[in-house]
Protein backbone atom coordinates (compact mmCIF):
# COMPACT_ATOMS: atom_id res chain seq x y z
CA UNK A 1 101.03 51.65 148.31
CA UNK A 2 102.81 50.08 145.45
CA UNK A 3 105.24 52.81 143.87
CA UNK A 4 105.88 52.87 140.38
CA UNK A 5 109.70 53.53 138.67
CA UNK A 6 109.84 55.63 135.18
CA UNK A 7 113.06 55.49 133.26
CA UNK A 8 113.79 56.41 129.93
CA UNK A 9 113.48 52.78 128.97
CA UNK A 10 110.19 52.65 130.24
CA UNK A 11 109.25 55.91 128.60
CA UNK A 12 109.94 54.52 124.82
CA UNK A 13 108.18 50.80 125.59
CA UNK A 14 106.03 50.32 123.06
CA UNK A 15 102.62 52.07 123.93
CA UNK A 16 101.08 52.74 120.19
CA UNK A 17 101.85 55.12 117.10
CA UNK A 18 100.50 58.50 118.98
CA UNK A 19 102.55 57.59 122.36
CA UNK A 20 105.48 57.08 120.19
CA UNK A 21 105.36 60.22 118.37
CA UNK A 22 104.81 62.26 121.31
CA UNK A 23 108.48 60.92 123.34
CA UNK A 24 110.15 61.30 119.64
CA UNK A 25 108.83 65.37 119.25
CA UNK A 26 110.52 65.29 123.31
CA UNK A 27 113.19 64.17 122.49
CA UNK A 28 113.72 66.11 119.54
CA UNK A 29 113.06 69.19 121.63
CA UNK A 30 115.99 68.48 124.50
CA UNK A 31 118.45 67.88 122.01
CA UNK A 32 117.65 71.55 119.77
CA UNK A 33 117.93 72.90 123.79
CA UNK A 34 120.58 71.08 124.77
CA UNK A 35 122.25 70.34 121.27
CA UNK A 36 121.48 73.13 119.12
CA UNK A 37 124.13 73.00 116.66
CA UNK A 38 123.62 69.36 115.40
CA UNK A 39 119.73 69.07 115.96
CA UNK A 40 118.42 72.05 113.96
CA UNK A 41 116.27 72.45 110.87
CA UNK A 42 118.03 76.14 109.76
CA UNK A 43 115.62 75.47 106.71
CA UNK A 44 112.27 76.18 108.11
CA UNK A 45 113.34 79.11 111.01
CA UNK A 46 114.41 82.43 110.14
CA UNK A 47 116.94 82.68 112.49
CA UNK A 48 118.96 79.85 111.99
CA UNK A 49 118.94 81.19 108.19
CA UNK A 50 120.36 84.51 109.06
CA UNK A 51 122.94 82.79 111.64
CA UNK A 52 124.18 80.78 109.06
CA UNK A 53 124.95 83.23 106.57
CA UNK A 54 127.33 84.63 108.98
CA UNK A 55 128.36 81.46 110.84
CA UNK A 56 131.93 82.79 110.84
CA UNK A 57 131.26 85.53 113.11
CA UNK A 58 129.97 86.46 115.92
CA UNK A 59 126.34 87.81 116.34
CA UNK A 60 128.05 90.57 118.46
CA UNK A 61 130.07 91.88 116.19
CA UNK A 62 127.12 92.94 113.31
CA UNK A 63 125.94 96.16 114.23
CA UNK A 64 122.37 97.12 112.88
CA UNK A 65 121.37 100.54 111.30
CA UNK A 66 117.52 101.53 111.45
CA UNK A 67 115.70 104.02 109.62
CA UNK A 68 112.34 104.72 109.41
CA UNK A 69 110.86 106.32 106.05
CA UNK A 70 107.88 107.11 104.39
CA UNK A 71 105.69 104.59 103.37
CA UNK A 72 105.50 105.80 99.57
CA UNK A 73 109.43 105.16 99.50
CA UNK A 74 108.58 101.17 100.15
CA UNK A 75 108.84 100.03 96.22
CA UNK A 76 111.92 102.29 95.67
CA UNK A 77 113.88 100.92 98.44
CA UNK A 78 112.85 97.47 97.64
CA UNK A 79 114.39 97.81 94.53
CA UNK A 80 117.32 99.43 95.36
CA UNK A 81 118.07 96.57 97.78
CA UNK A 82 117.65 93.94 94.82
CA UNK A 83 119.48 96.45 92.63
CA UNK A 84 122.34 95.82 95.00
CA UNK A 85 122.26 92.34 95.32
CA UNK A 86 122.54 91.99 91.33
CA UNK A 87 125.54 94.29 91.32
CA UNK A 88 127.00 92.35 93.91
CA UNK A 89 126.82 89.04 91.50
CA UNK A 90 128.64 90.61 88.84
CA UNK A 91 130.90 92.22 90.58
CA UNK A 92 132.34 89.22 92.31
CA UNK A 93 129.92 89.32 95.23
CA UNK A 94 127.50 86.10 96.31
CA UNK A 95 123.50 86.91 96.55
CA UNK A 96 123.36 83.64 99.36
CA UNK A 97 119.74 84.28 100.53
CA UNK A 98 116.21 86.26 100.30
CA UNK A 99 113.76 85.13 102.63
CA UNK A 100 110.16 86.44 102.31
CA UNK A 101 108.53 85.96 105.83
CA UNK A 102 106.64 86.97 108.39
CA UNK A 103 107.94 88.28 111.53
CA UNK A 104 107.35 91.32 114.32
CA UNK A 105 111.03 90.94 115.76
CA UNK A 106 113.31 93.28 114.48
CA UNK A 107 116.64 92.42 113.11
CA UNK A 108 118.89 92.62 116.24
CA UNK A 109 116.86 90.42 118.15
CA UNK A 110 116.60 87.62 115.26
CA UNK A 111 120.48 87.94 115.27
CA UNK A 112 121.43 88.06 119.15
CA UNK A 113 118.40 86.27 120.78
CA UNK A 114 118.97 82.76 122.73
CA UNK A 115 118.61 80.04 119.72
CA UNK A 116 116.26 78.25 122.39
CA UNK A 117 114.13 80.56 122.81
CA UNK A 118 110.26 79.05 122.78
CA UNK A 119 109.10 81.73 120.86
CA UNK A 120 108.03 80.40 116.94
CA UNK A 121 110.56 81.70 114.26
CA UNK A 122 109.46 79.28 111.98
CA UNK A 123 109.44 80.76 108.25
CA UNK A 124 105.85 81.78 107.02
CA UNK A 125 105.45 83.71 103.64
CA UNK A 126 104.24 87.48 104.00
CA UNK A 127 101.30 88.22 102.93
CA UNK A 128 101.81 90.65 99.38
CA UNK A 129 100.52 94.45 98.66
CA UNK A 130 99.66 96.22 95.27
CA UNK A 131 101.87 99.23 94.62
CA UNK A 132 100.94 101.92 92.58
CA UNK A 133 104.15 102.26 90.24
CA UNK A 134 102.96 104.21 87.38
CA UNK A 135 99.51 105.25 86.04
CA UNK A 136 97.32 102.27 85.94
CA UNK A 137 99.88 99.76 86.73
CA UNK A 138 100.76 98.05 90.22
CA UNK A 139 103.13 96.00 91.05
CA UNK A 140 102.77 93.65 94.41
CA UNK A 141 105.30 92.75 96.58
CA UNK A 142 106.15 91.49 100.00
CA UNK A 143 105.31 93.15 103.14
CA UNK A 144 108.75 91.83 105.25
CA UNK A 145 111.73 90.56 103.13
CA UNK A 146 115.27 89.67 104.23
CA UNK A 147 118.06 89.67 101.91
CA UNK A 148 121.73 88.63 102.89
CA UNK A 149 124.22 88.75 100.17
CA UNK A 150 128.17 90.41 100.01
CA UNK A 151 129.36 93.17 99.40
CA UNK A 152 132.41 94.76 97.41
CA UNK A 153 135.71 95.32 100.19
CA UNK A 154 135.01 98.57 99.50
CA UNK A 155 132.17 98.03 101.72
CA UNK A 156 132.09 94.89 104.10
CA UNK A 157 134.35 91.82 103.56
CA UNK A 158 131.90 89.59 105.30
CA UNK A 159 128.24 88.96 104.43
CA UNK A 160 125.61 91.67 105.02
CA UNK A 161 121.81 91.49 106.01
CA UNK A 162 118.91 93.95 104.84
CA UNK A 163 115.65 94.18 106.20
CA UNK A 164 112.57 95.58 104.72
CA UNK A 165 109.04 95.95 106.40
CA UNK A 166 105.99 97.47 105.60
CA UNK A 167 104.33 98.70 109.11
CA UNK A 168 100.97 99.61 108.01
CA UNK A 169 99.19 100.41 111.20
CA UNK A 170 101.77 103.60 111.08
CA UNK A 171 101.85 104.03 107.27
CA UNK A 172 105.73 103.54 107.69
CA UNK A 173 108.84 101.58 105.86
CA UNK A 174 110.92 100.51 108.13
CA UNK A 175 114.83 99.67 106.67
CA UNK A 176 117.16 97.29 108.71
CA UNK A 177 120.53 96.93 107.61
CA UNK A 178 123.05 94.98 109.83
CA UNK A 179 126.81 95.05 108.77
CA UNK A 180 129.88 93.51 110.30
CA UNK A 181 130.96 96.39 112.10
CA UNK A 182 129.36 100.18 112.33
CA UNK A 183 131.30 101.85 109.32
CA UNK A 184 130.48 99.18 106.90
CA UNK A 185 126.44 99.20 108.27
CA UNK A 186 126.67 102.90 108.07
CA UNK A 187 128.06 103.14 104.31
CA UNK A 188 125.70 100.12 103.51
CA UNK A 189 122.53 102.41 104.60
CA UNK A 190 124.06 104.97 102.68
CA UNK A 191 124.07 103.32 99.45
CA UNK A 192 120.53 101.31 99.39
CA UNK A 193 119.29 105.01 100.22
CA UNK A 194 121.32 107.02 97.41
CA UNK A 195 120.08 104.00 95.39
CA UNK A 196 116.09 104.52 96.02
CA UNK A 197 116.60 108.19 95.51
CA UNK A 198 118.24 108.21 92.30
CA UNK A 199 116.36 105.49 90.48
CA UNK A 200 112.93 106.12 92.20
CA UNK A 201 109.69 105.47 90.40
CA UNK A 202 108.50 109.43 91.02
CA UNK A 203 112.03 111.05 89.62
CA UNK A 204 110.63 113.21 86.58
CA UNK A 205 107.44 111.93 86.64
CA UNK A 206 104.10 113.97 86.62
CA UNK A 207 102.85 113.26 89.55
CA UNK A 208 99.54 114.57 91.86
CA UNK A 209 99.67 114.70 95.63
CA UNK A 210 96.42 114.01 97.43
CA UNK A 211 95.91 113.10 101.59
CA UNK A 212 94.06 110.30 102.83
CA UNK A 213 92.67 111.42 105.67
CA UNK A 214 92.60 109.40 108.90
CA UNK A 215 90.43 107.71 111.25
CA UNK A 216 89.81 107.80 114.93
CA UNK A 217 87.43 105.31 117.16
CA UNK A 218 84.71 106.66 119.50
CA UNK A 219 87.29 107.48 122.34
CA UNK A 220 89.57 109.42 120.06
CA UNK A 221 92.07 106.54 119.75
CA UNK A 222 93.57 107.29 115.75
CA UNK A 223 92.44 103.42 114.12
CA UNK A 224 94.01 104.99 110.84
CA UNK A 225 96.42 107.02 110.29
CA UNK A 226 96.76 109.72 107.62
CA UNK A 227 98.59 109.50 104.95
CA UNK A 228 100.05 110.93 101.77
CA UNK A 229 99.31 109.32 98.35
CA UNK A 230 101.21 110.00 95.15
CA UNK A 231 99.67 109.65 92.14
CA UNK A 232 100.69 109.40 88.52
CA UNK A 233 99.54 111.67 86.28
CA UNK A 234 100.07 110.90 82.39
CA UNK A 235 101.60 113.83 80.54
CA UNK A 236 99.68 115.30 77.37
CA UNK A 237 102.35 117.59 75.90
CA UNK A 238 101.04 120.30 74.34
CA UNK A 239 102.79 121.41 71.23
CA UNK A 240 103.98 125.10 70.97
CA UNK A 241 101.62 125.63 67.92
CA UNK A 242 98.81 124.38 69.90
CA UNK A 243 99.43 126.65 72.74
CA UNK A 244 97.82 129.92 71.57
CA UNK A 245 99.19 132.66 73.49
CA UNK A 246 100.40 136.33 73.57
CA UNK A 247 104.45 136.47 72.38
CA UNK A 248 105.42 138.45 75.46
CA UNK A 249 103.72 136.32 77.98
CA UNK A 250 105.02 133.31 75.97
CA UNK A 251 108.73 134.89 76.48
CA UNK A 252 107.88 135.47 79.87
CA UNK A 253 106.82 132.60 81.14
CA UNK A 254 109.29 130.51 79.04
CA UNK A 255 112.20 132.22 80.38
CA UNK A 256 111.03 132.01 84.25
CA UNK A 257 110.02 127.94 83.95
CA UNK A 258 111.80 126.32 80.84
CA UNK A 259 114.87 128.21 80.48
CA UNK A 260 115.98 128.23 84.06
CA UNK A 261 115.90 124.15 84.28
CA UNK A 262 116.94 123.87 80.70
CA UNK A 263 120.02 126.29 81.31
CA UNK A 264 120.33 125.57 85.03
CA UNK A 265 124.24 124.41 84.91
CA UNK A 266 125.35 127.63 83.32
CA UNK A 267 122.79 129.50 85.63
CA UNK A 268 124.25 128.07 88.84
CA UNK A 269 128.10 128.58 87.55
CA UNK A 270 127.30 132.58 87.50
CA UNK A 271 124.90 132.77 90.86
CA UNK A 272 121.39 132.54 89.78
CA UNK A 273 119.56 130.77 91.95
CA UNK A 274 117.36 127.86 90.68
CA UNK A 275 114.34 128.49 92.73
CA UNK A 276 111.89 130.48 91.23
CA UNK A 277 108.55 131.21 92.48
CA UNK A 278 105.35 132.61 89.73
CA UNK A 279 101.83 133.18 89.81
CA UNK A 280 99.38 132.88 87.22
CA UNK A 281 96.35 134.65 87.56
CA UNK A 282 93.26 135.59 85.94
CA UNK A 283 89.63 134.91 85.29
CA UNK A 284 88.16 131.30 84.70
CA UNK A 285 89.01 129.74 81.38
CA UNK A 286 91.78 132.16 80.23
CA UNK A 287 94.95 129.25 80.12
CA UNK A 288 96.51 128.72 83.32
CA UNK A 289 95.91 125.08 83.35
CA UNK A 290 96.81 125.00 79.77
CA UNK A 291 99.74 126.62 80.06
CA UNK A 292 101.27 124.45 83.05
CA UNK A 293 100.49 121.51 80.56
CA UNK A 294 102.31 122.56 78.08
CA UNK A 295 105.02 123.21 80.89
CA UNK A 296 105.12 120.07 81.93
CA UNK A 297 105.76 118.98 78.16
CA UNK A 298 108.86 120.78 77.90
CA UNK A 299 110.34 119.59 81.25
CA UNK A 300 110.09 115.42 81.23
CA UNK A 301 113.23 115.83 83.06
CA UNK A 302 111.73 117.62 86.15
CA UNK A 303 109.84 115.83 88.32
CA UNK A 304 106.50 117.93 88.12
CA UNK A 305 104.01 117.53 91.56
CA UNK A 306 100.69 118.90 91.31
CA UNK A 307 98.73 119.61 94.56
CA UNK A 308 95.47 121.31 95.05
CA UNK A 309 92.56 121.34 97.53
CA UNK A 310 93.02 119.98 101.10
CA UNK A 311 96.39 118.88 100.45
CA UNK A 312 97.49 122.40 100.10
CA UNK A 313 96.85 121.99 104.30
CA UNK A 314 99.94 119.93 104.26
CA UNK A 315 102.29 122.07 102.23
CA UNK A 316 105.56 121.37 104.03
CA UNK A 317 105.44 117.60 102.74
CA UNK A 318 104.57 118.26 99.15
CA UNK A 319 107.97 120.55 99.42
CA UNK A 320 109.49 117.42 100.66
CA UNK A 321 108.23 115.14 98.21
CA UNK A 322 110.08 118.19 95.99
CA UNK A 323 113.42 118.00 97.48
CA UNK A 324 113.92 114.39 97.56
CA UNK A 325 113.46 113.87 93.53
CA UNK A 326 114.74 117.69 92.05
CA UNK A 327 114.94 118.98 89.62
CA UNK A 328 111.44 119.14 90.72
CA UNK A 329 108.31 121.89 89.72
CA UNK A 330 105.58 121.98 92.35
CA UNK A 331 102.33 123.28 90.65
CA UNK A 332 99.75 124.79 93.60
CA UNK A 333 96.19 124.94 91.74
CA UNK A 334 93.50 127.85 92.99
CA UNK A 335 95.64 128.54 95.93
CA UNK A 336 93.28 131.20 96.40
CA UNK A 337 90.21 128.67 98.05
CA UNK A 338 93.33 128.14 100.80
CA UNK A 339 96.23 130.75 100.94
CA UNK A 340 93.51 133.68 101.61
CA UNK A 341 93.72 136.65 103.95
CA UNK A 342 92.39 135.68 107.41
CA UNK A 343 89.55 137.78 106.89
CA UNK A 344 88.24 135.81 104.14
CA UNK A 345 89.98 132.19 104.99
CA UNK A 346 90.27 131.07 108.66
CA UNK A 347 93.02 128.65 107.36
CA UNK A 348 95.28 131.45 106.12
CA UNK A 349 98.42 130.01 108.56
CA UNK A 350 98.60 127.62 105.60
CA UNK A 351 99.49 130.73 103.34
CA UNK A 352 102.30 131.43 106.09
CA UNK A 353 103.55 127.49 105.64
CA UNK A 354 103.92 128.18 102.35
CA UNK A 355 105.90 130.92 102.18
CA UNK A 356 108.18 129.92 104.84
CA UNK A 357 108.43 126.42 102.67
CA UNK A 358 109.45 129.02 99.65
CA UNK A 359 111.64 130.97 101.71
CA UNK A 360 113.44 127.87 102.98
CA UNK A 361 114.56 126.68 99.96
CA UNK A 362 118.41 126.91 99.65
CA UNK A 363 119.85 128.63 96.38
CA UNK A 364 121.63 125.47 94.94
CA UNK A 365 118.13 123.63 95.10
CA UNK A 366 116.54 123.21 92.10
CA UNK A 367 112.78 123.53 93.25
CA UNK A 368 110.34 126.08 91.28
CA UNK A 369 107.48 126.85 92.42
CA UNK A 370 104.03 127.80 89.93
CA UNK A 371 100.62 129.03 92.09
CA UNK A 372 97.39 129.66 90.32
CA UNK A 373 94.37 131.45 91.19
CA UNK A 374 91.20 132.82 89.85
CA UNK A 375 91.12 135.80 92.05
CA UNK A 376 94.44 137.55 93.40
CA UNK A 377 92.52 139.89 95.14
CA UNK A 378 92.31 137.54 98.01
CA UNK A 379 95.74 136.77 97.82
CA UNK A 380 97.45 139.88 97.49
CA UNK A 381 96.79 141.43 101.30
CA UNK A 382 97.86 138.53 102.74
CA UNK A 383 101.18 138.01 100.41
CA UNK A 384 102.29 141.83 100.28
CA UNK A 385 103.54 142.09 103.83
CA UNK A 386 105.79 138.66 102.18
CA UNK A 387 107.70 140.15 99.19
CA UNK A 388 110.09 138.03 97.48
CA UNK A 389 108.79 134.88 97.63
CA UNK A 390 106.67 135.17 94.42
CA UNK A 391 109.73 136.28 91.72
CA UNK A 392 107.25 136.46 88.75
CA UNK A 393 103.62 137.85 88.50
CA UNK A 394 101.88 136.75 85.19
CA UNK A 395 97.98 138.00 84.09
CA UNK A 396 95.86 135.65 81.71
CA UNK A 397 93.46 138.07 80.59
CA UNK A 398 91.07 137.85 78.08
CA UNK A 399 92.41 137.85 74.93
CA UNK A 400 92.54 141.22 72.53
CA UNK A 401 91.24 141.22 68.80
CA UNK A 402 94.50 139.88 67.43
CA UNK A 403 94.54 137.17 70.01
CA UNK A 404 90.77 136.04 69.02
CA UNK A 405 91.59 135.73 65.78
CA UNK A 406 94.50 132.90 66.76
CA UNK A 407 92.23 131.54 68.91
CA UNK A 408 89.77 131.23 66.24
CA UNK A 409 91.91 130.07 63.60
CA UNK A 410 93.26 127.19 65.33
CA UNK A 411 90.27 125.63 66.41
CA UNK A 412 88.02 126.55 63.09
CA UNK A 413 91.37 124.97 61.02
CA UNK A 414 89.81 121.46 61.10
CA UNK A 415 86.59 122.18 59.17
CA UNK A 416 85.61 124.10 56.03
CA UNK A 417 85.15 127.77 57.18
CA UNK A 418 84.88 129.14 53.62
CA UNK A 419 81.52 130.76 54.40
CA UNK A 420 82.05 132.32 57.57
CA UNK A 421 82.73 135.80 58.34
CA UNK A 422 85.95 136.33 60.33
CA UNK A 423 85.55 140.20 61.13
CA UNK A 424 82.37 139.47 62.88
CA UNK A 425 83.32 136.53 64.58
CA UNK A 426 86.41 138.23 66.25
CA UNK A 427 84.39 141.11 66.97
CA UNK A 428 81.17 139.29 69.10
CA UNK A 429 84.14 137.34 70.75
CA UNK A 430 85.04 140.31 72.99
CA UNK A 431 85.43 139.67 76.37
CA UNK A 432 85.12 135.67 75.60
CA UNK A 433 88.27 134.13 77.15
CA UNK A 434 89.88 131.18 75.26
CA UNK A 435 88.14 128.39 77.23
CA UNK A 436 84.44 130.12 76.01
CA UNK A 437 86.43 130.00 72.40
CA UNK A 438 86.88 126.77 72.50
CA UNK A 439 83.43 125.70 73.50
CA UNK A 440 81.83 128.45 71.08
CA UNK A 441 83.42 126.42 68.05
CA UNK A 442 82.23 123.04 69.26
CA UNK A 443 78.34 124.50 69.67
CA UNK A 444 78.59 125.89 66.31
CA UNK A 445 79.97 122.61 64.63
CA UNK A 446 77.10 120.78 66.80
CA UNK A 447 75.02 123.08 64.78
CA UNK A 448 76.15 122.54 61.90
CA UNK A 449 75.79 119.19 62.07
CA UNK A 450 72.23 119.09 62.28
CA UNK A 451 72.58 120.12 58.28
CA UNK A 452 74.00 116.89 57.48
CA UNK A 453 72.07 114.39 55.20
CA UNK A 454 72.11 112.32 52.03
CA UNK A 455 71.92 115.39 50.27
CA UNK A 456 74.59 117.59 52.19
CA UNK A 457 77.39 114.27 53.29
CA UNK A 458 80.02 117.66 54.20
CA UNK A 459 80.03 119.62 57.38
CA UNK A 460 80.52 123.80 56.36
CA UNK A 461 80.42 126.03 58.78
CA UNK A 462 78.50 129.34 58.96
CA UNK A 463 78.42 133.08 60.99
CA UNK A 464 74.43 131.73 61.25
CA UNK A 465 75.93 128.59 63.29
CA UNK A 466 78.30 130.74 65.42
CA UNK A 467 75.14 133.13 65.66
CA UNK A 468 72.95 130.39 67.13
CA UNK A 469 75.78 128.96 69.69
CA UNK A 470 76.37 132.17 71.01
CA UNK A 471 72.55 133.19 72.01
CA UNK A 472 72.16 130.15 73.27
CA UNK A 473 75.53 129.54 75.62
CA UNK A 474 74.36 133.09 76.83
CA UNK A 475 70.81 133.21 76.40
CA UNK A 476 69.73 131.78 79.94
CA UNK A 477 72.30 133.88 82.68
CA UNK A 478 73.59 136.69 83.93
CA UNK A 479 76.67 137.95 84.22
CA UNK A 480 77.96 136.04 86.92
CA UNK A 481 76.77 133.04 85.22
CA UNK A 482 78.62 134.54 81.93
CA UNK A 483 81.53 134.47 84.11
CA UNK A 484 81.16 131.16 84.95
CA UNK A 485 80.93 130.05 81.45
CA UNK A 486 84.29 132.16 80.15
CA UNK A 487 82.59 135.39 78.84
CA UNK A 488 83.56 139.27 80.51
CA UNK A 489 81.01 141.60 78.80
CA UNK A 490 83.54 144.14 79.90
CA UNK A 491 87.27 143.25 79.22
CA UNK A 492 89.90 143.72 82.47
């Protein structure tokens, strides 16, 4: 048997271009093991980037701070950690690196980890998600991102690393920061949080709350989780001569909404707490809605939440949502389809969420709180054993005679009303509430209409046309269905 001798020689003889690559891509290899220092591409791996940004130190010494957050909070921390970097530029402070890339290790591993470790950290781009930033406008960004830049003394004297992730599969935002020591880690978590708070894209915004509800697999396994999604909600201020209302419910409201943000320094300096709690109730059609638009007008300093339906379910993190960007206003719509007595409502522990959520706010918060509801009557069995929680009680009625007559006025005012007859108009309106108004001018203008032609090119209203609109708006119901449509035969 004839034995054969290998030696490196032998290895590199000449053997053709693929045989030649292979022993170069071996050797290569041993000397990264053995060598790592002077055979290493820090270019293409992640961490040989993040190693050399703080080549002066030790691995060891940078401790890493983790928090876990919200997965709406992604954008505004994103930007708070660029924010910082900038800052850091002009205030003497080097941005060295931002490295988009994907990656399931988390930052103390990358840092501490044996450089010859098999396992692939070679630098692949993250894929990018759209993020809703204001109505009808997204804005896509990276899922992972490192950034590793310095900070002012005041903070760290050596260079810092943040981490940013978006984990999906949990609907999560996971922040990594990792500091040369635990004070300056700890203060440098501080800030990029105080920094996503106070510049966030939801601060005193108009925003709607909604729940995506979640999904589970045949064996019960959750394959989606649930999750909360914040809208944005473009504000139609309403202007004080367009919201037709009675004086004293005007003052009323005014002074338990407006005033106590608007005056909320002076209010706080002499004890009155800034939480405030009202409801607005009445039949269908008789403002509410109306009047928490014109509201939310007169606060664009507030951040304004509206929530309604199933989301009222999840109450506690719409309060939340609340306390993280205050001066907040948290409009609950028909809380009555929810917050009900038990005997009515099978879900009325929600009612008990909510009232606990009012009754935890702290005095120096500045959360208010407006609940609306068509029908009180379910609500008030079930609240009265609760008292002080709801500060403010406010009835849209119907209007009275005088009230009609405003009503009238100011949506008549655009056309020429020269032959109609006010008295009797404000008298058949009794028992219409302002939304049946409304829609009582537009069918009599829709009658009018039908007038038009080369020999009449002007629209004039008449008591005929307002005649007409009324038989037929309640020609075909009865008085549930009058209900429905904004008219109370009999006023409440």
């Amino acid at each position: 048997m004839s034995i054969r001798h290998y030696s490196l020689a032998n290895s590199l003889r000449p053997r053709g271009p693929g045989a030649t690559r292979k022993v170069t891509t071996s050797i290569r290899s041993l000397a990264e093991k053995w060598l790592p220092t002077l055979f290493r591409d820090s270019t293409h791996r992640l961490d040989y980037r993040l190693r050399d940004a703080i080549a002066k130190h030790s691995p060891e010494e940078y401790v890493v701070n983790t928090k876990v957050l919200p997965v709406y909070r992604f954008v505004d921390l994103y930007r708070a950690i660029n924010a910082l970097g900038n800052s850091n530029a002009e205030s003497g402070g080097i941005t060295i690196d931002r490295i988009d890339t994907k990656t399931k290790e988390d930052l103390t591993d990358l840092l501490r980890a044996d450089l010859t470790d098999w396992y692939s950290r070679k630098i692949v781009r993250s894929s990018k998600s759209a993020w809703t930033i204001a109505d009808d406008v997204e804005e896509f960004l990276p899922t992972n991102c490192f950034w590793i830049f310095t900070c002012p003394h005041s903070v760290s004297a050596h260079p810092v690393i943040v981490r940013l992730n978006h984990n999906a599969y949990d609907e999560q935002a996971n922040l990594e920061v990792a500091a040369c020591g635990s004070e300056a880690a700890k203060v440098l978590l501080t800030l990029v949080l105080e920094h996503s708070l106070t510049h966030s894209i939801y601060r005193h915004q108009l925003l709607s709350v909604s729940f995506q509800t979640g999904n589970k697999d045949e064996f019960g396994d959750i394959e989606k989780q649930e999750r909360l999604r914040i809208g944005f909600r473009l504000a139609s201020p309403v202007a004080r001569d367009q919201f037709v209302i009675d004086d004293q419910v005007f003052s009323t409201l005014y002074r338990n909404v407006v005033d106590l943000y608007r005056r909320r320094a002076v209010l706080k300096q002499h004890g009155v707490p800034l939480r405030r709690g009202v409801l607005l109730y009445g039949p269908p059609g008789t403002g509410k809605t109306y009047a928490c638009r014109y509201l939310f007008g007169e606060l664009p300093e507030t951040t304004r939440i509206v929530a309604t339906g199933r989301t009222l379910h999840k109450i506690s993190q719409v309060f939340d949502l609340a306390r993280l960007y205050q001066p907040s206003l948290i409009v609950l719509e028909d809380v009555d389809l929810v917050f009900a007595s038990r005997e009515i409502n099978l879900y009325s522990s929600s009612l008990g969420d909510l009232l606990d959520q009012m009754d935890g706010l702290r005095p120096h918060e500045d959360v208010s709180v407006i609940l609306t509801t068509n029908a009180i009557e379910r609500l008030e069995s079930a609240i009265k054993d609760r008292p002080g929680r709801i500060s403010q009680c406010i009835y849209l009625g119907p209007p009275g005679a005088a009230l009609r007559q405003r009503y009238l006025t100011h949506y008549i005012k655009p056309y020429n009303s020269a032959a109609i007859d006010w008295e009797q108009l404000v008298t058949r309106s009794e028992g219409a509430t302002p939304a049946f108004i409304k829609e009582w001018v537009h069918r009599a203008v829709q009658y009018a209409t039908e007038r038009i032609d080369s020999d009449h090119l002007t629209l004039q209203l008449t008591t005929k046309d307002f005649d007409s609109a009324h038989e037929e708006m309640t020609r075909y119901t009865d008085e549930s269905g009058k209900r429905i449509i904004g008219f109370i035969s009999q006023l409440q």
